[in-house]
Each structure stands twice: as C-alpha cells, then as structure tokens.
N, C-alpha and C. Protein backbone atom coordinates (compact mmCIF):
# COMPACT_ATOMS: atom_id res chain seq x y z
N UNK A 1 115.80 153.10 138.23
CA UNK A 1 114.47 153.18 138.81
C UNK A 1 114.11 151.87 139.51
N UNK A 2 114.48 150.97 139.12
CA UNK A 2 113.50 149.71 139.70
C UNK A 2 114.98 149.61 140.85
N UNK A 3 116.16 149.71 140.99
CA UNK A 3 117.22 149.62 141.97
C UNK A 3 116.31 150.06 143.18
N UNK A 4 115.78 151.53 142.77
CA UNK A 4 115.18 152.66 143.65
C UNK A 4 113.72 151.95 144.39
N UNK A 5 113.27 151.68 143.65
CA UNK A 5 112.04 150.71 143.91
C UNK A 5 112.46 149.66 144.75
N UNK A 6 113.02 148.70 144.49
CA UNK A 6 113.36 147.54 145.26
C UNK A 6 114.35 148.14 146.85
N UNK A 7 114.62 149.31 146.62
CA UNK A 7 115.25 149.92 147.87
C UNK A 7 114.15 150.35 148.71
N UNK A 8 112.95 150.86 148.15
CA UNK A 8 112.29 151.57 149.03
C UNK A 8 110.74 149.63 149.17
N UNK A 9 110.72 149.16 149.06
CA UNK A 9 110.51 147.74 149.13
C UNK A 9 111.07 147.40 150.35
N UNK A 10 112.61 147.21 150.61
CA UNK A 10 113.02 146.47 151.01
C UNK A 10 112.66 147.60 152.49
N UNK A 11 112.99 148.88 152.84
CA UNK A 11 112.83 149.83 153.85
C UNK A 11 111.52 149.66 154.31
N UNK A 12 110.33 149.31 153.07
CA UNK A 12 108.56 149.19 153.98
C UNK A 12 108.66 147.97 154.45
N UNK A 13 109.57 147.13 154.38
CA UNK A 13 109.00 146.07 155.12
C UNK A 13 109.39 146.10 155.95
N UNK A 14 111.35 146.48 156.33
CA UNK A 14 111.71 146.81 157.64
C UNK A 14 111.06 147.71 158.71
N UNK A 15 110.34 148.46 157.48
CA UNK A 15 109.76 149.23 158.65
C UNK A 15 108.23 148.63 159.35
N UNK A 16 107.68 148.19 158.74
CA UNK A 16 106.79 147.07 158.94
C UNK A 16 106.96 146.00 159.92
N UNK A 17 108.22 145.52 159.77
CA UNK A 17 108.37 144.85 160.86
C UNK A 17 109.12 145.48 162.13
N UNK A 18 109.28 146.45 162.25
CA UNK A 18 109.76 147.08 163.16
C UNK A 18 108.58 147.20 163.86
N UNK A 19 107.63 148.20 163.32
CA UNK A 19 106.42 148.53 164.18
C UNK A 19 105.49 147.41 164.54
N UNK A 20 105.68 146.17 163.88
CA UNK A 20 104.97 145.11 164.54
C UNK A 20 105.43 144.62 166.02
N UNK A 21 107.15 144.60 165.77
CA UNK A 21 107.97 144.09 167.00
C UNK A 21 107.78 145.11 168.54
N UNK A 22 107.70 146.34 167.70
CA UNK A 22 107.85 147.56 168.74
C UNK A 22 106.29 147.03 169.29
N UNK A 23 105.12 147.09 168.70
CA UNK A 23 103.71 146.84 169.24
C UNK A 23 103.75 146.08 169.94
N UNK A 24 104.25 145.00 169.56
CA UNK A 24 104.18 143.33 170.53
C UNK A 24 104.97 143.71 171.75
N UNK A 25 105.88 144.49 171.37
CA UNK A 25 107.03 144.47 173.19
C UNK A 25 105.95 145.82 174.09
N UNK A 26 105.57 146.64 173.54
CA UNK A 26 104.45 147.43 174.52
C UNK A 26 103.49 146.57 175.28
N UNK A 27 102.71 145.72 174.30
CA UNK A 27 101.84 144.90 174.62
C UNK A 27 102.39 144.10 175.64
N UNK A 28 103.29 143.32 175.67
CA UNK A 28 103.54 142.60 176.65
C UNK A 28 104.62 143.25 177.49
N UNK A 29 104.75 144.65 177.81
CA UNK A 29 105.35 145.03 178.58
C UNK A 29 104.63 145.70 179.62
N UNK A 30 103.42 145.75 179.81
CA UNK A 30 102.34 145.71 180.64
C UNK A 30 101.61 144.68 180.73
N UNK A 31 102.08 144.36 182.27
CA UNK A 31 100.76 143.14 182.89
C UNK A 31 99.52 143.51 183.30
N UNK A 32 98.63 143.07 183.33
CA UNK A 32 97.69 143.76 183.75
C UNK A 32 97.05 143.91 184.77
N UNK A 33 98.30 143.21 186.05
CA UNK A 33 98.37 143.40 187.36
C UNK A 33 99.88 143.37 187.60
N UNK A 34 99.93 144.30 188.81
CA UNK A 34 101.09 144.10 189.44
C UNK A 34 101.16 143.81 190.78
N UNK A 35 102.59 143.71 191.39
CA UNK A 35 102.89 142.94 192.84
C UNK A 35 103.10 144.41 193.75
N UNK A 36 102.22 144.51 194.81
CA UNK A 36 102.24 145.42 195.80
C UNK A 36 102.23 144.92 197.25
N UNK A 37 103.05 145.25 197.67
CA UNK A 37 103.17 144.39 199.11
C UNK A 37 103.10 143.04 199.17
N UNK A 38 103.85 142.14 198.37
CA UNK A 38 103.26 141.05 198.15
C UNK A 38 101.54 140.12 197.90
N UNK A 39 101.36 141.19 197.18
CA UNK A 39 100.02 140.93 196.87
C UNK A 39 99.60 141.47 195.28
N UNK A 40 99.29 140.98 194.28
CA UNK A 40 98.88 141.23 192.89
C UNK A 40 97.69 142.30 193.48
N UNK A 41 97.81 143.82 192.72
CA UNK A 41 96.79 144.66 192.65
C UNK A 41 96.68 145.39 191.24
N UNK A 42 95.39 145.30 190.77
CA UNK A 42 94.87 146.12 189.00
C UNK A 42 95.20 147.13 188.89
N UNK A 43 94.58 147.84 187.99
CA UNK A 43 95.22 148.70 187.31
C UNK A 43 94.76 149.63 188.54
N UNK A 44 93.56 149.70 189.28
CA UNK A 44 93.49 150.86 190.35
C UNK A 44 93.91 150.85 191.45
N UNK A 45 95.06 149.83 191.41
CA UNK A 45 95.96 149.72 192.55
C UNK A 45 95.06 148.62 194.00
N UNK A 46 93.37 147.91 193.22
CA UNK A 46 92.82 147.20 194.55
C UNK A 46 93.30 145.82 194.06
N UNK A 47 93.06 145.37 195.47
CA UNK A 47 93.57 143.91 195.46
C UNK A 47 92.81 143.32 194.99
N UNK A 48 94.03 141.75 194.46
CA UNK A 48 92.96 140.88 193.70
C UNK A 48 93.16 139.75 194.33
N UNK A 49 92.09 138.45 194.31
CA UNK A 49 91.68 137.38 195.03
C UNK A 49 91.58 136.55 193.93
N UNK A 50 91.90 135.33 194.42
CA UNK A 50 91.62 134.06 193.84
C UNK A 50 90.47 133.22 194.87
N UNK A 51 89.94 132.53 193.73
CA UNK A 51 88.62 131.48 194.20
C UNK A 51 89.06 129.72 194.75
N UNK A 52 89.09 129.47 195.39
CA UNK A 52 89.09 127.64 195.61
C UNK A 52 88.60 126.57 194.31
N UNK A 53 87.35 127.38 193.94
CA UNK A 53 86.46 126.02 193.43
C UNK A 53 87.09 126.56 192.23
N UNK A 54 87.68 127.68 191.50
CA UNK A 54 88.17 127.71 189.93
C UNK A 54 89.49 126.50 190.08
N UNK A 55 88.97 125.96 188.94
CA UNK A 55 90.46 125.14 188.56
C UNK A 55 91.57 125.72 187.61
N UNK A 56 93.00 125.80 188.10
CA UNK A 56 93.91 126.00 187.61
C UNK A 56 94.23 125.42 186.06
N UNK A 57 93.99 126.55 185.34
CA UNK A 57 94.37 125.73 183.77
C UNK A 57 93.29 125.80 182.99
N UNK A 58 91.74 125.84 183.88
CA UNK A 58 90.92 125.22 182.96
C UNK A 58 90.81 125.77 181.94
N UNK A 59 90.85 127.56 181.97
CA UNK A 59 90.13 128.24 180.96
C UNK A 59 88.79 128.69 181.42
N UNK A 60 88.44 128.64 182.96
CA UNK A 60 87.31 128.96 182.86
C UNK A 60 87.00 129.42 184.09
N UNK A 61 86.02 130.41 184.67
CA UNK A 61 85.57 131.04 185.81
C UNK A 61 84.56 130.22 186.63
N UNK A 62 84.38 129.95 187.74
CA UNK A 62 83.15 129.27 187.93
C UNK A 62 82.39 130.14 188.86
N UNK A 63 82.41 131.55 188.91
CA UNK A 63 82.06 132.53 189.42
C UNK A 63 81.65 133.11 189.28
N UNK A 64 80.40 133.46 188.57
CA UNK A 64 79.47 133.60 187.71
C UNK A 64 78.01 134.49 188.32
N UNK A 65 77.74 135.07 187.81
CA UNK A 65 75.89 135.73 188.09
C UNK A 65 76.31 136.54 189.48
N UNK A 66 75.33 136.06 190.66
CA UNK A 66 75.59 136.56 191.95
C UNK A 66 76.94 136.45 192.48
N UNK A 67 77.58 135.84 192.42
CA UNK A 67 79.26 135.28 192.62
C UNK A 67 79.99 136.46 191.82
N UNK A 68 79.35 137.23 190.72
CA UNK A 68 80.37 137.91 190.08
C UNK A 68 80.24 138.88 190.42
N UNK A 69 78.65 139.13 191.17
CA UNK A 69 77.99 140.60 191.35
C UNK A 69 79.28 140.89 192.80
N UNK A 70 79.61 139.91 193.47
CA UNK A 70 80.16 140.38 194.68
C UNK A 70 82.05 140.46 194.62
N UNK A 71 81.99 139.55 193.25
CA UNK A 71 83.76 139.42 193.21
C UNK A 71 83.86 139.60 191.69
N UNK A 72 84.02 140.78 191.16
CA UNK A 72 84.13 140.85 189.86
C UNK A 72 85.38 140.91 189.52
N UNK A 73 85.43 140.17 188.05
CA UNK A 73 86.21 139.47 187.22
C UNK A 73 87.50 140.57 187.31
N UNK A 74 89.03 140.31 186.97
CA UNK A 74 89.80 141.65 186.50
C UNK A 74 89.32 141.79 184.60
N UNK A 75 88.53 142.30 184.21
CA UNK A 75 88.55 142.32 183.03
C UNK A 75 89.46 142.22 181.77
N UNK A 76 89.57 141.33 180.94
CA UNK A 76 90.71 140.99 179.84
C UNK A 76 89.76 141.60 178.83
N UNK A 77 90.50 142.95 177.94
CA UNK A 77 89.90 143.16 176.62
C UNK A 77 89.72 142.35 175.73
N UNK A 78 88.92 142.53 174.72
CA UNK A 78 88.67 141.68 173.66
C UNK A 78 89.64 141.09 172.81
N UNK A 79 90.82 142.25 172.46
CA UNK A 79 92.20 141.76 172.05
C UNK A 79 93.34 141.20 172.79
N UNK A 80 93.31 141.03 174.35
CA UNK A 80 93.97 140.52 175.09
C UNK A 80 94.86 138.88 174.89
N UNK A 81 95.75 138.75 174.59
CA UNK A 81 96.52 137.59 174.72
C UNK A 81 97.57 137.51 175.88
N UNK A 82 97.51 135.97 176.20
CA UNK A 82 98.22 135.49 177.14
C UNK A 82 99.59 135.82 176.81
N UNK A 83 100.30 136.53 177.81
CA UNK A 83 101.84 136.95 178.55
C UNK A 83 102.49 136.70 179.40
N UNK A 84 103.80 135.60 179.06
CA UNK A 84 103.80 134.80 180.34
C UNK A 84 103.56 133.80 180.99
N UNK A 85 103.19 134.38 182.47
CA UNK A 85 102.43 133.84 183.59
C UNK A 85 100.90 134.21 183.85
N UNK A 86 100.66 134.92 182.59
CA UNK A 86 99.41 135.70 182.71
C UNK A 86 98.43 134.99 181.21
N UNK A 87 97.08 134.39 181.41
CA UNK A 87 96.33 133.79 180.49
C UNK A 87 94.97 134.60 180.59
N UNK A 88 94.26 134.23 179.42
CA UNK A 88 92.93 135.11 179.87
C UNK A 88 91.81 134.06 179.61
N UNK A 89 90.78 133.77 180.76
CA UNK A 89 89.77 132.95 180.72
C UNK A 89 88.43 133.52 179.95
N UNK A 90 87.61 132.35 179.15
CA UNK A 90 86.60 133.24 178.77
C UNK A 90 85.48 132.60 179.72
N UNK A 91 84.75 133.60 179.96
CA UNK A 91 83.80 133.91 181.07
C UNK A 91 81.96 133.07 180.40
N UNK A 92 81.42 132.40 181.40
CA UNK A 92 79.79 131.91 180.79
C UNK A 92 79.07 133.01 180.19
N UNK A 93 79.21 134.49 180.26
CA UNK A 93 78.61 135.45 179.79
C UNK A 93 79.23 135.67 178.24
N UNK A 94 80.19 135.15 178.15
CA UNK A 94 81.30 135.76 177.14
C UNK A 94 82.30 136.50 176.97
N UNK A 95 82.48 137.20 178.24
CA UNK A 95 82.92 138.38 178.86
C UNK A 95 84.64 137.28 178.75
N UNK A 96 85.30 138.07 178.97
CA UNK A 96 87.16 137.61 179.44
C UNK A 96 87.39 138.27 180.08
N UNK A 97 87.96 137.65 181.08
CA UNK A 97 88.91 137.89 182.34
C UNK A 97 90.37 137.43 182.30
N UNK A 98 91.07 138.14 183.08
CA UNK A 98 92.77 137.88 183.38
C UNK A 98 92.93 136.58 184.45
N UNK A 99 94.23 135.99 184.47
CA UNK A 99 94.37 134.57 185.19
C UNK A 99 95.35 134.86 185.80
N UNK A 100 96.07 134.59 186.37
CA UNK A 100 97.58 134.02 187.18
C UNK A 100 98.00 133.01 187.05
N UNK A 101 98.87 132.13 186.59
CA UNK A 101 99.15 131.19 186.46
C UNK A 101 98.06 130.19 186.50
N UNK A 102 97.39 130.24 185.43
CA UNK A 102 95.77 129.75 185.51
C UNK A 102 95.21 129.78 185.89
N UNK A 103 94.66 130.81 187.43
CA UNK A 103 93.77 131.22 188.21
C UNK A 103 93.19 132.46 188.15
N UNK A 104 91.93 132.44 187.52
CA UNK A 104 91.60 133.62 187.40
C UNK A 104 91.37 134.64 188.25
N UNK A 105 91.60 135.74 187.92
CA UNK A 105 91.57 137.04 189.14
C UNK A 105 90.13 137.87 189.53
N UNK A 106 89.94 138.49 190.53
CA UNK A 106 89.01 139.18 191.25
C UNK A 106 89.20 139.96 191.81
N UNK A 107 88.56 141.00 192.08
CA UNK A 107 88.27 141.85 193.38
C UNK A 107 87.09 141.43 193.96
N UNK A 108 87.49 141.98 195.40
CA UNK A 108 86.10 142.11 196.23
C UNK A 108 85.46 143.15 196.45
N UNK A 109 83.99 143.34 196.07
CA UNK A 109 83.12 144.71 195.95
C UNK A 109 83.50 145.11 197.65
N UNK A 110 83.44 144.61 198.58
CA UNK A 110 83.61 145.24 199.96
C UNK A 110 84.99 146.20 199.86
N UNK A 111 85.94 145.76 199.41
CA UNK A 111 87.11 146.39 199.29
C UNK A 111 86.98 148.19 199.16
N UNK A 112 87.23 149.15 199.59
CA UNK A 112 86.76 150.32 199.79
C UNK A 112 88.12 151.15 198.70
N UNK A 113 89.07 150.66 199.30
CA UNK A 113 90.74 151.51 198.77
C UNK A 113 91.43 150.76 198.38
N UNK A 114 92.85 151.17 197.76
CA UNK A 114 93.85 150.66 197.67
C UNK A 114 94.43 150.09 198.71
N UNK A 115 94.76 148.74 198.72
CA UNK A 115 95.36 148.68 200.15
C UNK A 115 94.41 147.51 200.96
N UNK A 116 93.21 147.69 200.97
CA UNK A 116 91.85 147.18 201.74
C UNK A 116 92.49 145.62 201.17
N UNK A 117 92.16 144.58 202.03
CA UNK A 117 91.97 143.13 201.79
C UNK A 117 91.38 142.56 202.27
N UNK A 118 90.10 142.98 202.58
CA UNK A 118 88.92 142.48 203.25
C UNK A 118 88.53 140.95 202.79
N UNK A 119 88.60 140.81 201.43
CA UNK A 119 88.41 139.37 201.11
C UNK A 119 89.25 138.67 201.52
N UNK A 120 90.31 138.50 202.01
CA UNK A 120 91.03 137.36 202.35
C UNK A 120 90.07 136.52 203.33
N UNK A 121 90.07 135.11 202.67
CA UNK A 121 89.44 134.39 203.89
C UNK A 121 88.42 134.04 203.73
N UNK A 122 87.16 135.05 202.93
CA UNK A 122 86.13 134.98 202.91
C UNK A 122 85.72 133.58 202.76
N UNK A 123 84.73 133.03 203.42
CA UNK A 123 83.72 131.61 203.44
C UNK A 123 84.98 130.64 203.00
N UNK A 124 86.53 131.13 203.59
CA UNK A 124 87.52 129.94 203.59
C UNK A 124 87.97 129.56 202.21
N UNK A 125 86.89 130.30 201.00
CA UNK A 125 87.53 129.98 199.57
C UNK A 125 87.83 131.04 198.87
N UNK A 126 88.24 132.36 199.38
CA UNK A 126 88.95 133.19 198.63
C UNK A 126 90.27 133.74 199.48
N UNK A 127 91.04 133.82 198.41
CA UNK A 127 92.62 134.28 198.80
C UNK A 127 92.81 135.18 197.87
N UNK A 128 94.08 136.42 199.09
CA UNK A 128 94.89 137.24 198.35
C UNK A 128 95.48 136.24 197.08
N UNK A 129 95.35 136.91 196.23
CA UNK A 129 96.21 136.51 194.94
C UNK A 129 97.60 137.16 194.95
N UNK A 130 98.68 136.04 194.84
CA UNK A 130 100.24 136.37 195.29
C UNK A 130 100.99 136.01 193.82
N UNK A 131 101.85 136.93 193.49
CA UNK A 131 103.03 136.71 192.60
C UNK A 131 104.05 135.74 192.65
C-alpha cells in the first residue's frame, strides 16, 4: 500500500508539473501582436504605433487622458507577463498596456481597417511600430 501511494505521489506531481509547463508554453506562445507587412498589428489585425516622447524601458506611458482618447493603449490583461521582446507598462490610470522592446504600443482611433496606417507621421511623433 504505501509502494502504491508513493507511486501515485510521485505521478501527481509529474502531472502537475506537466500542466504548469504545458500552461507557460501556451502563454508565451502567443504574442500579443504580430508582424504584417512589416508592420506589428493586434489581435484585430490594426496597426500599431509608437510615441516619440515614451521612453524606452521606462515602464511607463506618457499618453494619457486626451492622448489616449485618440491613440489607445494595446491593452495587457491583468495576468499578463513579459515574453521576450514583449514587456507590459503600467498605465497613470492603472490600466496595463503591451510594449515592444520597451515601447509601448497603440492604435490610432482614425485608423478605419486592417491595413489603414493613417497614423504614421502624425505631429512627427508617432510611428508605425516595426518588428
């Protein structure tokens, strides 16, 4: 009996750690952008932009209130951890957003479709965001 015991012991933990390993490789086997035409686009396939005045690394958005109303954040869930080349900033609201190599990501509300890159350029401080 206790042979039997210590057998079925030793199987919950393998299996335990199996389904931890299997979770973690799902998790980070989705980015939460990908490269389309040379250009990073979300999960609805619109393009995303980077800002000038965010600093690389900081941890932080400086794009905020009216700035967000027009270029909103790519949203990072609450359980979201950094993968990668990919970090997640927390936002002055509290809110988290996704990064690029420490630059946090955006869309532009003008953007209509998939495809659209109307923000490039805008007021000289937003750019396609590139892989």
């Amino acid at each position: 009996m206790l042979k039997q015991t210590h057998q079925h012991t030793v199987l919950g933990v393998l299996l335990g750690v199996a389904i931890v390993g299997l979770s973690a490789c799902a998790s980070m086997a989705s980015a939460p952008a990908t490269s389309n035409n040379g250009v990073l686009v979300g999960p609805t396939q619109m393009t995303l932009y980077t800002f000038d005045k965010d600093t690389a690394g900081s941890g932080k958005s400086v794009c905020n209130g009216p700035c967000a109303a027009n270029w909103p954040p790519l949203v990072a869930s609450a359980t979201a951890t950094a993968q990668g080349s990919w970090t997640v900033v927390t936002r002055d609201d509290g809110s988290r957003q996704w990064a690029y190599k420490g630059m946090p990501l955006y869309y532009w509300v003008k953007d209509q479709k998939p495809g659209d890159k109307t923000g490039d350029g805008v007021n000289k401080v937003w750019h396609l965001a590139t892989p």
